[in-house]
Protein backbone atom coordinates (compact mmCIF):
# COMPACT_ATOMS: atom_id res chain seq x y z
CA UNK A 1 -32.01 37.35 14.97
CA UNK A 2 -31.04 34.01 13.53
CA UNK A 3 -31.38 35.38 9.87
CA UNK A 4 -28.97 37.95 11.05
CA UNK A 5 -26.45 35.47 12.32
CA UNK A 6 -27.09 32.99 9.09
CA UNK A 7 -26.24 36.16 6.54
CA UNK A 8 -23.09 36.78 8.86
CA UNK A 9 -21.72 33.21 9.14
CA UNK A 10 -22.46 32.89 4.65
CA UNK A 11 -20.68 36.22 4.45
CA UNK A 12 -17.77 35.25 6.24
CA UNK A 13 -17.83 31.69 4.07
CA UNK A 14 -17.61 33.79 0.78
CA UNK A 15 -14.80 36.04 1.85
CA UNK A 16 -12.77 33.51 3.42
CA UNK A 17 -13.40 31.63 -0.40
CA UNK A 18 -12.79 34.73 -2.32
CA UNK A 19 -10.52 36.31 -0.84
CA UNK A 20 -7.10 35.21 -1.61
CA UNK A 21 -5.13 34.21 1.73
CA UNK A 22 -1.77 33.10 2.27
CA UNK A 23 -0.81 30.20 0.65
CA UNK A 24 2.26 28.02 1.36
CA UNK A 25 5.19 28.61 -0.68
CA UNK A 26 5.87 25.67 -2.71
CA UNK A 27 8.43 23.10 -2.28
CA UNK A 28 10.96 21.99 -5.03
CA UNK A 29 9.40 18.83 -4.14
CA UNK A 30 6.07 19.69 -5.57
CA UNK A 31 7.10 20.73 -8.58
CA UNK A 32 5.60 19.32 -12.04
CA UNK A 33 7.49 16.47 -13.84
CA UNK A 34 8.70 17.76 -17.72
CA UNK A 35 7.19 15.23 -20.27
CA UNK A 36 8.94 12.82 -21.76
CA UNK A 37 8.52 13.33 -25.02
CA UNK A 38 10.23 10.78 -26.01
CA UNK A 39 7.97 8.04 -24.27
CA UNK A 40 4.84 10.15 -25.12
CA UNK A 41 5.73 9.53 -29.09
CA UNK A 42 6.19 5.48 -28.24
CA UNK A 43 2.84 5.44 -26.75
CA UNK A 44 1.02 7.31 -29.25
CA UNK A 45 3.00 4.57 -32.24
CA UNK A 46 1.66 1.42 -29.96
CA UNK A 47 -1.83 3.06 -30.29
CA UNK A 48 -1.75 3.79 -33.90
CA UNK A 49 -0.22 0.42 -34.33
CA UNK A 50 -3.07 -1.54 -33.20
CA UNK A 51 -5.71 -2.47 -35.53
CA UNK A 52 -8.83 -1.47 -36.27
CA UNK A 53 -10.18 -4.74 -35.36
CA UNK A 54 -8.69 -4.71 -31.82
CA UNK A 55 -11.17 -5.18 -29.26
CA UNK A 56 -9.82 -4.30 -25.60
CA UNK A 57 -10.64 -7.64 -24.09
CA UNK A 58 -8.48 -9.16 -26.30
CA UNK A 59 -5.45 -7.64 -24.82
CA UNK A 60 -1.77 -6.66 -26.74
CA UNK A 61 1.41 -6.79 -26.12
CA UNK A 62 2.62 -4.57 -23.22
CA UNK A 63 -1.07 -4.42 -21.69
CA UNK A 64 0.16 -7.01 -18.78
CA UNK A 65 1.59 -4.73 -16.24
CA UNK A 66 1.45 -3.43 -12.59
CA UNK A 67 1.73 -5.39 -9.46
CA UNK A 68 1.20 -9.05 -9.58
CA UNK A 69 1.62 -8.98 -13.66
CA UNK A 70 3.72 -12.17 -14.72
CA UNK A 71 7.30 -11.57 -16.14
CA UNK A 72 7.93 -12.00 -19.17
């Protein structure tokens, strides 16, 4: 009796996982952000400027920010 009930309670698991339900429509809200391509290109010529040599701990210019980072 209790394998009965275990192969009932993992069959209901998988169809409740497989079986597509009704999902929320979304909200403009939630909608993904275009890339700025424009900022993408900057970032990618700050990483190609940095030398060879540059070791991470030594820190760059523009690697001091966030909350708490000092103005400039």
């Amino acid at each position: 009796m209790p394998v009965i009930f275990a192969l009932i309670v993992v069959g209901a698991l998988l169809l409740w996982l497989l079986v597509p339900g009704r999902r929320a429509p979304a909200s403009p809200d939630d909608s993904i952000e275009p890339v700025d391509i424009e900022e993408l290109e900057a970032a990618e010529r700050d990483v190609r400027d940095l030398g060879v040599e540059q070791r991470p701990e030594d820190g760059f210019e523009g690697d001091d920010w966030g909350p708490g980072a000092a103005k400039h």
